[in-house]
C-alpha atoms as a PDB file:
ATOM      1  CA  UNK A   1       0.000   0.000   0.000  1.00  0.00           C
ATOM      2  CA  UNK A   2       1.301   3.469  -0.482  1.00  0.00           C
ATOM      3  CA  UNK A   3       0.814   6.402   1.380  1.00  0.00           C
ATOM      4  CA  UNK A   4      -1.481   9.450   0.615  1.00  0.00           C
ATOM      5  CA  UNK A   5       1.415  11.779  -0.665  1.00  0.00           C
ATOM      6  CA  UNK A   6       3.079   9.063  -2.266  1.00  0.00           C
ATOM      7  CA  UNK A   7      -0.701   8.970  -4.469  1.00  0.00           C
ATOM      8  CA  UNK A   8      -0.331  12.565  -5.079  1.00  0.00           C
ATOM      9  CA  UNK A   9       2.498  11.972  -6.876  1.00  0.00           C
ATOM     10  CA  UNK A  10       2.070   8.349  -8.221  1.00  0.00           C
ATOM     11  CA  UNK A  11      -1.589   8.890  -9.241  1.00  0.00           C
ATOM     12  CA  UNK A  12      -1.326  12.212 -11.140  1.00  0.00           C
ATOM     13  CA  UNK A  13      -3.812  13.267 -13.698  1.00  0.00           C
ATOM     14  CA  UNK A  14      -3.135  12.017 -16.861  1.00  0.00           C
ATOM     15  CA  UNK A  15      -1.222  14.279 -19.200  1.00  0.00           C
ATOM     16  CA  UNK A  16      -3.224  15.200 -22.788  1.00  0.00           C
ATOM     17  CA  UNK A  17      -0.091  17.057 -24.024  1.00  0.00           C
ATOM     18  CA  UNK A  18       2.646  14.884 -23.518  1.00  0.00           C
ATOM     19  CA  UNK A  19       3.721  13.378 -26.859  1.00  0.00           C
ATOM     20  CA  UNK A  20       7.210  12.523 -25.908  1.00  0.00           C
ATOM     21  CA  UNK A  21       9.440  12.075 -23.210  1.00  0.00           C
ATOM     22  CA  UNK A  22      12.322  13.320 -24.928  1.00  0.00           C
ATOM     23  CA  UNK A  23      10.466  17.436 -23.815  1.00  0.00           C
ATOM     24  CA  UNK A  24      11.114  16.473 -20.379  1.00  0.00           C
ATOM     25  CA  UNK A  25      14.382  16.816 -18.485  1.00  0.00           C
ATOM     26  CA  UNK A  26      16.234  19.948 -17.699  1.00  0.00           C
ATOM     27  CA  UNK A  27      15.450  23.339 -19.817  1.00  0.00           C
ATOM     28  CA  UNK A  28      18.666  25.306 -19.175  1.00  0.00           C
ATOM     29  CA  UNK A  29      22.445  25.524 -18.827  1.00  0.00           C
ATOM     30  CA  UNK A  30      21.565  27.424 -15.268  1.00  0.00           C
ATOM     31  CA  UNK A  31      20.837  25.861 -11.554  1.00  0.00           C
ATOM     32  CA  UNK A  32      18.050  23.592 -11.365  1.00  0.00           C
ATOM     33  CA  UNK A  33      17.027  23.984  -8.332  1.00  0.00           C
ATOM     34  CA  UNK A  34      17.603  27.290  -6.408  1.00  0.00           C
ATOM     35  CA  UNK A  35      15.718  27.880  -2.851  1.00  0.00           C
ATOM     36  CA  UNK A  36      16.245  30.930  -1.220  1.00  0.00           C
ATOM     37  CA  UNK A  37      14.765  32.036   1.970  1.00  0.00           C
ATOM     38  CA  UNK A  38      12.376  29.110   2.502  1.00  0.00           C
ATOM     39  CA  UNK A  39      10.196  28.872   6.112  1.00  0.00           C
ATOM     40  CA  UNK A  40       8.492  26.520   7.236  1.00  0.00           C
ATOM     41  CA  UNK A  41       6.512  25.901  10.294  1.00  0.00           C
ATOM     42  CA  UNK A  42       4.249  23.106  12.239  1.00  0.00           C
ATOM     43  CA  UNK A  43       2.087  25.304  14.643  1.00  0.00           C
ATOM     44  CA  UNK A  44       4.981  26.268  17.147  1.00  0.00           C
ATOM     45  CA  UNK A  45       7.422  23.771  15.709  1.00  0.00           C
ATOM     46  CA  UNK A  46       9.803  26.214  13.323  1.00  0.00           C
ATOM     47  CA  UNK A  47      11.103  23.389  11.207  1.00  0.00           C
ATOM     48  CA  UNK A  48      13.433  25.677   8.304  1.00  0.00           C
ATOM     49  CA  UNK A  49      14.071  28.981   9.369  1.00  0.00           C
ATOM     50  CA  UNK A  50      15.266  30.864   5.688  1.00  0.00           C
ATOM     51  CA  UNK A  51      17.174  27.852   4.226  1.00  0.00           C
ATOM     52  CA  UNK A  52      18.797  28.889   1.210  1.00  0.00           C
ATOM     53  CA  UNK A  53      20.474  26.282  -1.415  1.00  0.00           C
ATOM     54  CA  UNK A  54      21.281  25.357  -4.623  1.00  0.00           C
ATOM     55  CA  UNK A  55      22.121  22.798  -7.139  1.00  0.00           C
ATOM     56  CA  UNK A  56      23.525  22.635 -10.435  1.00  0.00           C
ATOM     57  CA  UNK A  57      22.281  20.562 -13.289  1.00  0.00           C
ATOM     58  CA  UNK A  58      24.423  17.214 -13.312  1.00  0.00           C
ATOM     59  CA  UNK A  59      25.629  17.826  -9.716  1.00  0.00           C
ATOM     60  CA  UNK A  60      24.330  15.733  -6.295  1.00  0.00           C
ATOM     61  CA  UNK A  61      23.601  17.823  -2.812  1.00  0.00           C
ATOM     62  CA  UNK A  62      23.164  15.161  -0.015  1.00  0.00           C
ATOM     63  CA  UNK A  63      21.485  16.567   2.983  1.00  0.00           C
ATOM     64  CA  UNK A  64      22.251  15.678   6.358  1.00  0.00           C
ATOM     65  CA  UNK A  65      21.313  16.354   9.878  1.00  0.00           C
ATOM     66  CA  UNK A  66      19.293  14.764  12.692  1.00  0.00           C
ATOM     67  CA  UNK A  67      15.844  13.292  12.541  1.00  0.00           C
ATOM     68  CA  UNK A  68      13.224  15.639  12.836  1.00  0.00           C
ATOM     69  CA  UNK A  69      15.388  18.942  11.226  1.00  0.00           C
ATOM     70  CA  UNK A  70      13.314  19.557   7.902  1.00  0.00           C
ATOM     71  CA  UNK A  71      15.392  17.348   5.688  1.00  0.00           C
ATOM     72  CA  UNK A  72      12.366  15.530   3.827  1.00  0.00           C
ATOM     73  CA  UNK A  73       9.944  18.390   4.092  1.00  0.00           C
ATOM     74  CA  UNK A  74      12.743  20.576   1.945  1.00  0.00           C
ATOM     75  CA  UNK A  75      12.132  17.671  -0.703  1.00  0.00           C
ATOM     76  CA  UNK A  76       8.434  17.617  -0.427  1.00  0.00           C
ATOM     77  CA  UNK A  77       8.403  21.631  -0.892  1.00  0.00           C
ATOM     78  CA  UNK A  78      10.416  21.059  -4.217  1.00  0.00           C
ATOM     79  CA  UNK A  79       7.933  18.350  -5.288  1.00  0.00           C
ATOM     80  CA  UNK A  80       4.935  20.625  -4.230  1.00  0.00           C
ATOM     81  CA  UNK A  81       3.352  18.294  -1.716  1.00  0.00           C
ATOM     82  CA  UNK A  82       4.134  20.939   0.941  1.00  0.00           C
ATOM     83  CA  UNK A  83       4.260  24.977   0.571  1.00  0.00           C
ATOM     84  CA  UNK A  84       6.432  27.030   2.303  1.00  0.00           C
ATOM     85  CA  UNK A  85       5.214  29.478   5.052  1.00  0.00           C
ATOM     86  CA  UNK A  86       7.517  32.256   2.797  1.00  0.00           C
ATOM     87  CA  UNK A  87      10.584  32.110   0.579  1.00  0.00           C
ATOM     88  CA  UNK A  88      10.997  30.782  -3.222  1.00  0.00           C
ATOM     89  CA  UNK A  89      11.867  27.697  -5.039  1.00  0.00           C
ATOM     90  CA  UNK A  90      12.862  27.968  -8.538  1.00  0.00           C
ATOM     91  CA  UNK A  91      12.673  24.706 -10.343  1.00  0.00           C
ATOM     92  CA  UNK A  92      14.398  25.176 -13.493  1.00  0.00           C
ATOM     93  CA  UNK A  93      13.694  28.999 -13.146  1.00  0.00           C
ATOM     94  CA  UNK A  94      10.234  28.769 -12.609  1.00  0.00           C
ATOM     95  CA  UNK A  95       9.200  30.164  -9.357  1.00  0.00           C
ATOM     96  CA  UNK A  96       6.794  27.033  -8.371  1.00  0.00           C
ATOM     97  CA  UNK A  97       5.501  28.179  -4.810  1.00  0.00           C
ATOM     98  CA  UNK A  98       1.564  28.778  -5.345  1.00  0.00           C
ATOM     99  CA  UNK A  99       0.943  26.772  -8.504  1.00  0.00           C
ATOM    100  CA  UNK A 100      -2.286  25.351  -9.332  1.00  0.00           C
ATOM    101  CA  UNK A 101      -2.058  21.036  -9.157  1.00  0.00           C
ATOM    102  CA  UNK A 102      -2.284  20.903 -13.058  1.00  0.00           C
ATOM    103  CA  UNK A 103       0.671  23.476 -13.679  1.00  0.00           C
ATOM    104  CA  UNK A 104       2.649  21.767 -11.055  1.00  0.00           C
ATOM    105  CA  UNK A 105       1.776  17.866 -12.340  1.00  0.00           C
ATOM    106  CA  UNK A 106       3.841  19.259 -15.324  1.00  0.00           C
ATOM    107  CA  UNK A 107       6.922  20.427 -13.547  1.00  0.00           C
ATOM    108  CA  UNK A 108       6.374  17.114 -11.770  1.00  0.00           C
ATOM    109  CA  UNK A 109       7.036  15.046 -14.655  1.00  0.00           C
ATOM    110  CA  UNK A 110      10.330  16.820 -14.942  1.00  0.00           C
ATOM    111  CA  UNK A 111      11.320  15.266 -11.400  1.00  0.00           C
ATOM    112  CA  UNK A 112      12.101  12.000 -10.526  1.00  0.00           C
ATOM    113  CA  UNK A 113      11.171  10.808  -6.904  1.00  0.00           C
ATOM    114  CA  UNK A 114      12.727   7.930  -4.896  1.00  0.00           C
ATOM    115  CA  UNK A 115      10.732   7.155  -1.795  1.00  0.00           C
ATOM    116  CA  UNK A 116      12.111   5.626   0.696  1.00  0.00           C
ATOM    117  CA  UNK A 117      10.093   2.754   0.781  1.00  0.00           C
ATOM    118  CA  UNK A 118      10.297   2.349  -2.897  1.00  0.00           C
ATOM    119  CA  UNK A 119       6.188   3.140  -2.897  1.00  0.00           C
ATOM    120  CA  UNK A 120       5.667   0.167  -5.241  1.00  0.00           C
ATOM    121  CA  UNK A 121       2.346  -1.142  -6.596  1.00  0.00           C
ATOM    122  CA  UNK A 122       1.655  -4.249  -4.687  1.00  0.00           C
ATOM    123  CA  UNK A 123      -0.641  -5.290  -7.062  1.00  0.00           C
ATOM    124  CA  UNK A 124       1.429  -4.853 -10.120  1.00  0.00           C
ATOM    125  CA  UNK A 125       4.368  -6.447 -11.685  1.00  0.00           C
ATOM    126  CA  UNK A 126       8.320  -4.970 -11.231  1.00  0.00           C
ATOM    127  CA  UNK A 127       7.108  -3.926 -15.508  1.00  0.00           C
ATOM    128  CA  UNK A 128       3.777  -2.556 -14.923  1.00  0.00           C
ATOM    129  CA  UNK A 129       5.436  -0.726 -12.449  1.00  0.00           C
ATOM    130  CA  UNK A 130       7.696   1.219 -14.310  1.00  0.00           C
ATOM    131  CA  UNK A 131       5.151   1.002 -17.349  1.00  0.00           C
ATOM    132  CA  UNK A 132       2.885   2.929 -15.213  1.00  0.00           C
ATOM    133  CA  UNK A 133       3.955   6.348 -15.581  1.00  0.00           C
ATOM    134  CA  UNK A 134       4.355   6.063 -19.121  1.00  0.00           C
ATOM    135  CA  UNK A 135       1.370   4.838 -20.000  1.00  0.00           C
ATOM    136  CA  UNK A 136      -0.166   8.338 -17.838  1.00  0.00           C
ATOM    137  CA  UNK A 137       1.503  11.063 -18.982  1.00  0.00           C
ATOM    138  CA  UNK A 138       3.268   9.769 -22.272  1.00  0.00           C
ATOM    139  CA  UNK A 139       1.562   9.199 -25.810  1.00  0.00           C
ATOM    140  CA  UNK A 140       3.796   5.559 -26.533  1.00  0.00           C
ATOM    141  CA  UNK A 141       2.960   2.530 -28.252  1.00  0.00           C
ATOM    142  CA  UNK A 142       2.980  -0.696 -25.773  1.00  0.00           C
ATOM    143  CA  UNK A 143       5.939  -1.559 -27.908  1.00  0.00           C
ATOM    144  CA  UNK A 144       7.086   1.547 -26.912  1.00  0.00           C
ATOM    145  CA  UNK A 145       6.772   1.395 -23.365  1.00  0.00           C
ATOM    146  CA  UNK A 146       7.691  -1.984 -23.393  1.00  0.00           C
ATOM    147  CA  UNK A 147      11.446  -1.254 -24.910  1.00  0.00           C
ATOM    148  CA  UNK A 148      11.361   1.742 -22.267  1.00  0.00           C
ATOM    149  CA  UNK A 149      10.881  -0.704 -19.595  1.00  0.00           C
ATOM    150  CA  UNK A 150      13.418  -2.997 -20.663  1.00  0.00           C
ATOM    151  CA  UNK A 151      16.110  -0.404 -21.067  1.00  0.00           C
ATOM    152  CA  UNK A 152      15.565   0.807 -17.598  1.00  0.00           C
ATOM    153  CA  UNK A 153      15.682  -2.605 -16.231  1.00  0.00           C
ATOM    154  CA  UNK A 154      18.555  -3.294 -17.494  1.00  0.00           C
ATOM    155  CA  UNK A 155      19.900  -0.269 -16.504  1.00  0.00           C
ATOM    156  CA  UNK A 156      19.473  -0.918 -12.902  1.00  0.00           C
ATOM    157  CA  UNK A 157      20.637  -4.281 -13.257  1.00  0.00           C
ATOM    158  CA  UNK A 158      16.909  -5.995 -13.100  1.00  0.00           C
ATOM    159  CA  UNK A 159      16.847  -7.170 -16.301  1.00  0.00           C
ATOM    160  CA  UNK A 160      15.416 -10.564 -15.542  1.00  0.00           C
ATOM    161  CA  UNK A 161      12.960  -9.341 -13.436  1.00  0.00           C
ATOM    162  CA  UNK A 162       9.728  -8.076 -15.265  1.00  0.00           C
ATOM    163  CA  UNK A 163       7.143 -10.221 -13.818  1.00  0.00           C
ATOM    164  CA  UNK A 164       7.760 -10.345 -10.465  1.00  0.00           C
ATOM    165  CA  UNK A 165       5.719  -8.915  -7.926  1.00  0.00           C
ATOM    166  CA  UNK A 166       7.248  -6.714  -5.352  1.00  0.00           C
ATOM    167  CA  UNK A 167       6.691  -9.209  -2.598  1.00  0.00           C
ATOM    168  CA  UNK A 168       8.742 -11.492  -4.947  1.00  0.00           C
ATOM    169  CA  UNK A 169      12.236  -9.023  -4.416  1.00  0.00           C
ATOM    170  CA  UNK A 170      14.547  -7.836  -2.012  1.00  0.00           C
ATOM    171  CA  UNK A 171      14.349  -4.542  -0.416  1.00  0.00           C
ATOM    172  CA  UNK A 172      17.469  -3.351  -2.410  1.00  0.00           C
ATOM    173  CA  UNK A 173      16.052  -5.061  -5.378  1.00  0.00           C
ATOM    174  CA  UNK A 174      12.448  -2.417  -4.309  1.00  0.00           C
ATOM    175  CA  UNK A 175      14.905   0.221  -4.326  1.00  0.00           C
ATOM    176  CA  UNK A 176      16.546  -0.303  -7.958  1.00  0.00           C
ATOM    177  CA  UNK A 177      12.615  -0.797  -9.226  1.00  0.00           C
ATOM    178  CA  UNK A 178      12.020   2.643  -7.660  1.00  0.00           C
ATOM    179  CA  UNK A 179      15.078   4.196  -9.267  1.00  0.00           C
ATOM    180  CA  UNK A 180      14.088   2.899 -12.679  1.00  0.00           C
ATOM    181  CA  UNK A 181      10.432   3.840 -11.922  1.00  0.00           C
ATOM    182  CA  UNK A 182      12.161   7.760 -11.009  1.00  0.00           C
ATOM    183  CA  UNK A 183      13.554   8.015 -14.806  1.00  0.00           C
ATOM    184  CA  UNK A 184      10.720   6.694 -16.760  1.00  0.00           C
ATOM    185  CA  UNK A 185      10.316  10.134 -17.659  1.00  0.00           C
ATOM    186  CA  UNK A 186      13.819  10.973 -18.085  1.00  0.00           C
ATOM    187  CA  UNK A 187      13.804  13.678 -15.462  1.00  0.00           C
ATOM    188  CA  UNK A 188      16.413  15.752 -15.231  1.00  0.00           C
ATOM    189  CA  UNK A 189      16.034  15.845 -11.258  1.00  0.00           C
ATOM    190  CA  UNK A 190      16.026  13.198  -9.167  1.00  0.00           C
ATOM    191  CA  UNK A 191      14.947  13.597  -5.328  1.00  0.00           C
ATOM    192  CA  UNK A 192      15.571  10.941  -3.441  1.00  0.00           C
ATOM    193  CA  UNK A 193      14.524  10.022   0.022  1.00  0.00           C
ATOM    194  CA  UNK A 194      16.824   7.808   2.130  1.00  0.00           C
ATOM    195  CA  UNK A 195      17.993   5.541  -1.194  1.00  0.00           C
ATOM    196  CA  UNK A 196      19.553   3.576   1.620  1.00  0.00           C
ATOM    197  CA  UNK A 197      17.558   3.221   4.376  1.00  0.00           C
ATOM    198  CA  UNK A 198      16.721  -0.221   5.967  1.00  0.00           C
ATOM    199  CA  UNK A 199      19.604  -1.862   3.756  1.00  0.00           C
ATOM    200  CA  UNK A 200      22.818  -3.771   4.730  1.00  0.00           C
ATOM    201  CA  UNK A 201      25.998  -2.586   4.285  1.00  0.00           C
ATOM    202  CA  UNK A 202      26.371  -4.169   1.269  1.00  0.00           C
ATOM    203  CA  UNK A 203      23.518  -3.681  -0.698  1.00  0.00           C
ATOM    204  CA  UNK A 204      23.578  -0.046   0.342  1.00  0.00           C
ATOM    205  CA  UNK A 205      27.005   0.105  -1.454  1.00  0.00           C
ATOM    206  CA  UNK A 206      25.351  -1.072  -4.520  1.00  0.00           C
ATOM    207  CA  UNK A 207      22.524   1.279  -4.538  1.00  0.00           C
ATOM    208  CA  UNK A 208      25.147   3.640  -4.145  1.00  0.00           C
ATOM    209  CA  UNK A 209      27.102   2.617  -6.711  1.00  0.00           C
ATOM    210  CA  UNK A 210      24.130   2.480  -9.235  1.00  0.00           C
ATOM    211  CA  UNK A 211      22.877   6.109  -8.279  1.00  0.00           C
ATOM    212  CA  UNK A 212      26.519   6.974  -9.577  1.00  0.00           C
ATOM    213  CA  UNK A 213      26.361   5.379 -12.547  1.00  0.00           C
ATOM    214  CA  UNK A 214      22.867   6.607 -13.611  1.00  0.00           C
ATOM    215  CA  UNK A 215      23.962  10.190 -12.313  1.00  0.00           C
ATOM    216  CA  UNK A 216      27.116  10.399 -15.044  1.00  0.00           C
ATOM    217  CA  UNK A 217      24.550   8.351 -17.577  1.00  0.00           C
ATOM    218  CA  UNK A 218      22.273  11.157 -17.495  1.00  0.00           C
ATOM    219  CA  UNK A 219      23.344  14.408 -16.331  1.00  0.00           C
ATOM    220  CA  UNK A 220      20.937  14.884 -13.766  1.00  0.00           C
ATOM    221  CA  UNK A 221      20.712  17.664 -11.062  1.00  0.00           C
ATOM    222  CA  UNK A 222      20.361  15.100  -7.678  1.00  0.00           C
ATOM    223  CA  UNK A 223      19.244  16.066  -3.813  1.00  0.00           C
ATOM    224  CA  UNK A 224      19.815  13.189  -1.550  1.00  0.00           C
ATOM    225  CA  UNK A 225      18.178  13.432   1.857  1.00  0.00           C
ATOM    226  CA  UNK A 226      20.503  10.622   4.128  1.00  0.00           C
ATOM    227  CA  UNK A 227      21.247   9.311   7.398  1.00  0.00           C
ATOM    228  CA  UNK A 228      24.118   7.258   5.989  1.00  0.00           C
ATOM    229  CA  UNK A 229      27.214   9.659   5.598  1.00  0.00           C
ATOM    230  CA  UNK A 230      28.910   6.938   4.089  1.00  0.00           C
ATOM    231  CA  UNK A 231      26.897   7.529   1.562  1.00  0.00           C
ATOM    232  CA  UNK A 232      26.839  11.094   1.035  1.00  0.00           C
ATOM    233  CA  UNK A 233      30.506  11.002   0.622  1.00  0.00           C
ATOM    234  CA  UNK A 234      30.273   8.305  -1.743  1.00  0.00           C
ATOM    235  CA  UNK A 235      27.556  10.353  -4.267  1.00  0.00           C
ATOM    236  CA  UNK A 236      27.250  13.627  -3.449  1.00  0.00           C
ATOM    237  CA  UNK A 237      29.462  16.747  -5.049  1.00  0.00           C
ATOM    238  CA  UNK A 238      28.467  18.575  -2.171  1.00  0.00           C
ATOM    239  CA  UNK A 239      27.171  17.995   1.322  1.00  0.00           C
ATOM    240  CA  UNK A 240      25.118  20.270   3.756  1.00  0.00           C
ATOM    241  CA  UNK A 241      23.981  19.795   7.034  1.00  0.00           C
ATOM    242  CA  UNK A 242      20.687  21.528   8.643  1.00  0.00           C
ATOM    243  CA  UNK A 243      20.184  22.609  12.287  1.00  0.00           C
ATOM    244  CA  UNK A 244      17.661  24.087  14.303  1.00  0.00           C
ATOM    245  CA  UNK A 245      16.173  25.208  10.769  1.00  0.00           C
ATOM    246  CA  UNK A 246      18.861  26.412   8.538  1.00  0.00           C
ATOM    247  CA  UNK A 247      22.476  25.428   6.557  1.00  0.00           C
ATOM    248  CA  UNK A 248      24.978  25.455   8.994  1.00  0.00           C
ATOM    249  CA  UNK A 249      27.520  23.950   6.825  1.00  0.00           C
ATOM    250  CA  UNK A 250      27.556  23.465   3.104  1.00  0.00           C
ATOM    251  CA  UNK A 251      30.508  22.596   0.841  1.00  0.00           C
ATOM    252  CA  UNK A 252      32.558  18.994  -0.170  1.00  0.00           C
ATOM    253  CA  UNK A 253      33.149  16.040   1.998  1.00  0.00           C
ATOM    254  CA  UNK A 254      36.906  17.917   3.098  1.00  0.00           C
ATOM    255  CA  UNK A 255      35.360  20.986   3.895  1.00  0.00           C
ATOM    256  CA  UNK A 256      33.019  19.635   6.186  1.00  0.00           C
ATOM    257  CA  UNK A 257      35.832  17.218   7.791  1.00  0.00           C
ATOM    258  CA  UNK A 258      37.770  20.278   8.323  1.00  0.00           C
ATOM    259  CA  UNK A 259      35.097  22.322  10.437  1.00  0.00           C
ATOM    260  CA  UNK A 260      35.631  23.323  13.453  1.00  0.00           C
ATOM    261  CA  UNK A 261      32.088  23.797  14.588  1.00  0.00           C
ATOM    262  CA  UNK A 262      31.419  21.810  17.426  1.00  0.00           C
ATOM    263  CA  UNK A 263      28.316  20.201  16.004  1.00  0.00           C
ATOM    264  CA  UNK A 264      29.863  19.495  13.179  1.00  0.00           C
ATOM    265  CA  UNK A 265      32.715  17.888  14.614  1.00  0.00           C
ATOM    266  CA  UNK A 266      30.258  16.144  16.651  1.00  0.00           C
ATOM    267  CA  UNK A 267      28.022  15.186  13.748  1.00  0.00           C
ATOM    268  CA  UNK A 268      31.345  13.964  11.414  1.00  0.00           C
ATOM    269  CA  UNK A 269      32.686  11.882  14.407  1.00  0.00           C
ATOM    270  CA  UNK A 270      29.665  10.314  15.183  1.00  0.00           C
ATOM    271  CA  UNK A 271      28.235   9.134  11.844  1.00  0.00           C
ATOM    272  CA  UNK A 272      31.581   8.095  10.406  1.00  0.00           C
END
C-alpha cells in the first residue's frame, strides 16, 4: 500500500499534451534547483528557518542532519506536496511556490522521486510498475513502453525481473525498481529520500554505486536526503547539514571534515 502523498504523486492526472518524453528533463544551462529564503513551520514547531540552497544541473547535494530537522519536508516543498510558510523555489527557473495542481503535475514530470520505501504497486508487476507512468503522462505505443521498460531494467541491473511482484524481491532489489520507476520520464532531477535506508551494508554500497552510474549516464541535477554519511561522501558533489532550521555547513566532503564547529565535529565523528 502506499501512502497518501506518495498517491499525489504516483496517481497524477493524466497528461493530454505529452507526446514525448524526450520534452522532459532539464530546460537550461543554469541551476536547477535554487531555494532561497524558505520557512516553514508546524504550529509552534519552526522546522526551516530561511534555508537557502542550490544545485547545479548534473551535480548531487546530499542533505544531512538529525531526525526531525526539515530534511524531507525541503524535498516535499520542491515536489509541491508541501508549501512554504515564505521564501521561493525555482525549479528550473520557474518560481513554483503557489501553482495550481495541473501546472505543477507538469513540472512534476520533470522530477524524478525515490521514496524511501520504494512506494511500489503491490498489485502490479516490477514492468507494470515502471510502465505505469508512461502509460499516464506519455503518448507511446505498448511496444514503446515496453522497450522503455526494458532499457531501464537493465539499466538498474533488473533485467530478468519483469514479472515479479514486489513481494517477490529484495528490499534493495524495491529500491533499484524505484530508481528505474524515477527516470521513466527521463527527469532531469532526481529527489531521493533515504535511497539507503533499511539496507545492509552491502547492498547499500550497490545502490550507491548504481545512483553513480545513472547520475554520469544522465546528467541529472540530484538532492539526496541521508542518514548514511557513508553515503553522502560516496555520491554527493556537495554535502550540507541543517540545524535548528537552517544550513549550517555546506561545501565537499573535506570541507566539512575540516570544520571546526562543534556540532559538526560532533556530527562527522559520530556518523563516520
Amino acid at each position: 500500500m502506499t501512502l497518501p502523498e506518495q498517491q499525489v504523486l504516483l496517481d497524477a492526472p493524466e497528461s493530454s499534451a505529452t507526446s514525448a518524453i524526450e520534452n522532459s528533463g532539464s530546460q537550461s544551462d543554469g541551476p536547477a534547483v535554487v531555494l532561497r529564503g524558505l520557512h516553514k513551520s508546524f504550529g509552534s514547531q519552526v522546522v526551516l528557518n530561511g534555508v537557502n540552497l542550490t544545485v547545479k544541473s548534473g551535480n548531487t547535494l546530499a542533505i544531512l542532519g538529525r531526525s526531525g530537522t526539515g530534511k524531507s519536508v525541503l524535498l516535499k516543498l520542491i515536489i509541491g506536496l508541501q508549501q512554504p510558510d515564505s521564501g521561493s523555489i525555482l525549479v528550473n527557473g520557474q518560481e513554483i511556490t503557489g501553482l495550481d495542481l495541473r501546472t505543477m503535475n507538469e513540472i512534476r514530470k520533470k522530477m524524478g522521486f525515490l521514496f524511501q520505501s520504494a512506494a511500489l504497486y503491490d498489485s502490479l508487476t516490477v514492468e507494470q510498475n515502471i510502465a505505469f507512468p508512461l502509460k499516464r503522462h506519455t503518448e507511446m505505443t505498448k511496444k514503446q513502453r515496453g522497450d522503455r521498460v526494458k532499457e531501464l531494467l537493465a539499466s538498474v541491473g533488473m533485467g530478468g525481473d519483469l514479472k515479479k511482484k514486489p513481494s517477490d524481491i529484495s528490499g534493495g532489489m524495491q529500491k533499484r525498481v524505484g530508481l528505474a520507476r524515477a527516470l521513466a520520464l527521463k527527469p532531469g532531477i532526481l529527489l531521493l529520500d533515504e535511497p539507503t535506508a533499511g539496507l545492509d551494508p552491502i547492498t547499500s554500497g550497490e545502490i550507491d554505486e548504481l545512483i553513480l552510474k545513472l547520475q554520469e549516464e544522465n546528467h541529472m541535477a540530484s538532492i539526496v536526503v541521508t542518514h548514511d554519511l557513508q553515503s553522502a561522501k560516496t555520491i554527493a558533489d556537495r554535502l550540507a547539514i541543517l540545524h535548528e532550521g537552517n544550513v549550517l555547513i555546506e561545501g565537499s566532503f573535506q570541507d566539512l571534515e575540516k570544520s571546526e564547529n562543534k556540532f559538526v565535529m560532533e556530527f562527522m565523528k559520530r556518523d563516520s
